[in-house]
Protein backbone atom coordinates (compact mmCIF):
# COMPACT_ATOMS: atom_id res chain seq x y z
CA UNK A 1 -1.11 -18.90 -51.74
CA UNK A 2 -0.94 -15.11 -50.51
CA UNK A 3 1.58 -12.54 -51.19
CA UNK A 4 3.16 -10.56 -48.94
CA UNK A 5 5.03 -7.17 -48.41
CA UNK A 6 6.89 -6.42 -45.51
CA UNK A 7 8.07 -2.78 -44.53
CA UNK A 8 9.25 -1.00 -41.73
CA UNK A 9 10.38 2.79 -40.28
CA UNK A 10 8.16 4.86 -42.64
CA UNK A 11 8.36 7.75 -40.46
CA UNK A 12 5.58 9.52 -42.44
CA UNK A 13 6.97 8.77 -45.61
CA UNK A 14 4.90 6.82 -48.11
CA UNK A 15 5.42 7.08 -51.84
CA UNK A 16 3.84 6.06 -54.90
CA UNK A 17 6.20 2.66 -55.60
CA UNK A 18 5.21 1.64 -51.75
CA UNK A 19 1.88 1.78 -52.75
CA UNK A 20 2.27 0.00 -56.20
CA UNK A 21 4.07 -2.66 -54.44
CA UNK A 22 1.14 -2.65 -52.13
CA UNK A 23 -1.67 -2.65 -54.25
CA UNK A 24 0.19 -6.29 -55.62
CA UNK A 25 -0.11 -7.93 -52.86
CA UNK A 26 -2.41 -9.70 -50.63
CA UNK A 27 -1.26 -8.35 -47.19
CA UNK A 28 0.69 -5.72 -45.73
CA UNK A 29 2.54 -6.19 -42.96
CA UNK A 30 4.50 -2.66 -41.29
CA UNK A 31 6.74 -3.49 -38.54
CA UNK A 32 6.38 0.11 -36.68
CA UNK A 33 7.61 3.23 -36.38
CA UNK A 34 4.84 4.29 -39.22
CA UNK A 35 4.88 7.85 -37.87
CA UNK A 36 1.91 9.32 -39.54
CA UNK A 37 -2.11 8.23 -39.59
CA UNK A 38 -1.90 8.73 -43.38
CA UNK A 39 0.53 6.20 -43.85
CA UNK A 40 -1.58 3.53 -42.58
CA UNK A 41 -4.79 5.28 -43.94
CA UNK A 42 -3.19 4.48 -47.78
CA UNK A 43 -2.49 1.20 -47.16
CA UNK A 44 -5.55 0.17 -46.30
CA UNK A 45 -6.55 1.75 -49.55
CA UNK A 46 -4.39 -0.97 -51.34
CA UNK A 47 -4.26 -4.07 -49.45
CA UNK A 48 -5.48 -5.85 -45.78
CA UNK A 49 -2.63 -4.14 -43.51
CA UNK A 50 -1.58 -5.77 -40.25
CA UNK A 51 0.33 -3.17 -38.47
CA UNK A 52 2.12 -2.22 -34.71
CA UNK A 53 3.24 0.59 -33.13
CA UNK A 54 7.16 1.90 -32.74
CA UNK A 55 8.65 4.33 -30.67
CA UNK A 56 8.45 6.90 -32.37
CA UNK A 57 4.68 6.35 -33.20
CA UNK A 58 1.74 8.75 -31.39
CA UNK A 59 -1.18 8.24 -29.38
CA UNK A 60 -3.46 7.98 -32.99
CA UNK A 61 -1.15 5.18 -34.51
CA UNK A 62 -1.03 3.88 -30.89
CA UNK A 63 -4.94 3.68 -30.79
CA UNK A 64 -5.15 1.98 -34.34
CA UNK A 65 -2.05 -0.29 -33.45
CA UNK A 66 -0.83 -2.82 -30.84
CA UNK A 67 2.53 -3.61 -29.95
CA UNK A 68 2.25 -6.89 -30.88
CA UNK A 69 0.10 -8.90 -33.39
CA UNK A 70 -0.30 -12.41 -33.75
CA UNK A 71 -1.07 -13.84 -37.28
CA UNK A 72 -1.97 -16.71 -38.87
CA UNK A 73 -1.70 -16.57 -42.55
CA UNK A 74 -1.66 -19.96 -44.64
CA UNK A 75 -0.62 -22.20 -42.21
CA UNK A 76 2.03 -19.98 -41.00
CA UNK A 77 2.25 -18.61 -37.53
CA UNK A 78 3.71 -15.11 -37.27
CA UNK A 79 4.29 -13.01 -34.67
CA UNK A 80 5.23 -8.74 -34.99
CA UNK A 81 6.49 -6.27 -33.24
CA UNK A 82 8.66 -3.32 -33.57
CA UNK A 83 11.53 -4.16 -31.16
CA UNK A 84 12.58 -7.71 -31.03
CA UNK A 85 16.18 -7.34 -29.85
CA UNK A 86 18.81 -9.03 -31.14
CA UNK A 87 18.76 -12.51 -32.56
CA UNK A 88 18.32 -14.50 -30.87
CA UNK A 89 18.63 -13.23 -27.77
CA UNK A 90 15.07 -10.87 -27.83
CA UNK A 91 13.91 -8.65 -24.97
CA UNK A 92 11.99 -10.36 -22.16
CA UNK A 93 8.35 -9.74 -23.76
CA UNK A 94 9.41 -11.15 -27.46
CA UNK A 95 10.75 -14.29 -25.46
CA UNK A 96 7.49 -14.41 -23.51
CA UNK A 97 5.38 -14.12 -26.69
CA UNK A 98 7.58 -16.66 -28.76
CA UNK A 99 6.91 -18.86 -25.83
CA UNK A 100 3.09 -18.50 -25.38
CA UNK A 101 2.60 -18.58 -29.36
CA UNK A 102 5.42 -20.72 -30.68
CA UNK A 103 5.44 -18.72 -34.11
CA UNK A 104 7.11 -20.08 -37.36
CA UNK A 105 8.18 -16.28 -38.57
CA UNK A 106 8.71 -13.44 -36.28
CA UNK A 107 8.93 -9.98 -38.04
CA UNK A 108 10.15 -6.63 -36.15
CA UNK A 109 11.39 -3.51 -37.78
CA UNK A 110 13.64 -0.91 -35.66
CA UNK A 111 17.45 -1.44 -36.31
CA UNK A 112 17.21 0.11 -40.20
CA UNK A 113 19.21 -3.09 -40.80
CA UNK A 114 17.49 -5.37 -43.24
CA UNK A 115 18.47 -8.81 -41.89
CA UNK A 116 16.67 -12.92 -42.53
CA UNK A 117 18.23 -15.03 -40.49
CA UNK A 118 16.62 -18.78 -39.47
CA UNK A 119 16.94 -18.52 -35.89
CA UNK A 120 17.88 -22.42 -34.40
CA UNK A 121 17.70 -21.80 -30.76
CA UNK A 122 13.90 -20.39 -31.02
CA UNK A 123 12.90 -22.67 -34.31
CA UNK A 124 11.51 -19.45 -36.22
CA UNK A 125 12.18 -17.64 -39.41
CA UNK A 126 13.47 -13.35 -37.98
CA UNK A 127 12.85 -11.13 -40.67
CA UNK A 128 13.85 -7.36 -40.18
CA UNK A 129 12.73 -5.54 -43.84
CA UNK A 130 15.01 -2.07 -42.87
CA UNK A 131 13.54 1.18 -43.43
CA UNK A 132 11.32 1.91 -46.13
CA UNK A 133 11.42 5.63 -45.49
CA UNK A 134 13.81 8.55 -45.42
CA UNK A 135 14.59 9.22 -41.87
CA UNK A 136 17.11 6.94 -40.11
CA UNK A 137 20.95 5.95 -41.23
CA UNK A 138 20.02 3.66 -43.83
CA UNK A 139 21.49 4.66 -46.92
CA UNK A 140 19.13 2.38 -48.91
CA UNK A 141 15.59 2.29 -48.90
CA UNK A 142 14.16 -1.40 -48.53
CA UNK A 143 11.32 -3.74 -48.05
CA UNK A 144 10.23 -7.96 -48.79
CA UNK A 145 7.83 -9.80 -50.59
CA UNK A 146 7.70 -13.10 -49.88
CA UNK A 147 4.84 -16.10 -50.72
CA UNK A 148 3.05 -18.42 -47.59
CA UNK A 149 1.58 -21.75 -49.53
CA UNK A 150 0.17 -23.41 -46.58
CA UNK A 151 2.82 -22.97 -44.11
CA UNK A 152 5.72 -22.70 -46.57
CA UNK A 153 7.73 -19.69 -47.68
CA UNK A 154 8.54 -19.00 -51.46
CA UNK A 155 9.16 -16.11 -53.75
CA UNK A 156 11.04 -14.13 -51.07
CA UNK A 157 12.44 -11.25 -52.62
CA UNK A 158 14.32 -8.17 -51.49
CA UNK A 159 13.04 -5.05 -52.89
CA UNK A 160 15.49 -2.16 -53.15
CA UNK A 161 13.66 1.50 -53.42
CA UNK A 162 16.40 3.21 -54.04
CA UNK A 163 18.76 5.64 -51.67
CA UNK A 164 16.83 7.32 -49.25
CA UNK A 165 18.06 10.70 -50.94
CA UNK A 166 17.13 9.71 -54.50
CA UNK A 167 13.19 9.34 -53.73
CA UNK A 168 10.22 9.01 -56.07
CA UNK A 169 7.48 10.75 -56.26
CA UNK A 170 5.73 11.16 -52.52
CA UNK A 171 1.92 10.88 -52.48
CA UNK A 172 1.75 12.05 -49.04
């Protein structure tokens, strides 16, 4: 069994009950738009991170991140990015990938919107965590934790970190 904590749209933010959730877990997965080294630099403090790029993301979180990853963890064959598109009609090179790797989840970040939805036409689990940090629309700031037992999803939880103007304390 690992544990896993999915987050999103940081944009340089990174506080101290990220990181405890972090530091619980087994893997980190951030769906893009990180916006600062540091952010990824703490992480890896914490926890194995598995991380891609967003648009708003520079040439240094460019050169530590792809645009897409391809995982395999427990069975479980996940594909990331930071823009997907819309469910379940994704942009030409998530369809391309979701054809060449026939993933089981496929994680993206972007939209602010935290959305899991079982996708029938492409067989997958989509699982959009929203925005963990304080720049964007969201009003809420929110990630998910979720278990993989050999190919099989438990535990999934929605953690709520408050409203993006009440924040804890930063570390960054």
């Amino acid at each position: 069994m690992k544990k896993i904590l999915v987050l999103s749209d940081t944009h340089s933010f990174i506080d101290d009950r990220i990181i405890n959730y972090a530091s619980k877990v087994d893997f980190v997965i951030h769906a893009g738009d990180i916006g600062n080294i540091d952010v990824i630099k703490k992480l890896k403090l914490v926890s194995k991170l598995y991380c891609v790029y967003g648009n708003i993301d520079d040439n240094e979180i460019r050169s530590e991140c792809n645009e897409f990853e391809f995982l395999k963890i427990e069975k479980s064959k996940i594909i990331l990015t930071h823009i997907a598109g819309k469910t379940p009609y994704y942009n030409k090179k998530t369809i391309n990938k979701i054809k060449l790797h026939k993933p089981d989840i496929l994680i993206s970040g972007h939209s602010h919107i935290l959305k899991i939805q079982f996708d029938k036409k492409n067989n997958l689990l989509f699982i959009n965590p929203g925005a963990a940090g304080k720049h964007g629309f969201h009003k809420k700031r929110t990630m998910i934790r979720f278990c993989i037992t050999n190919g099989r999803l438990s535990d999934m939880e929605i953690i709520e970190l408050g409203n993006k103007t009440k924040l804890s304390n930063s570390i960054g």
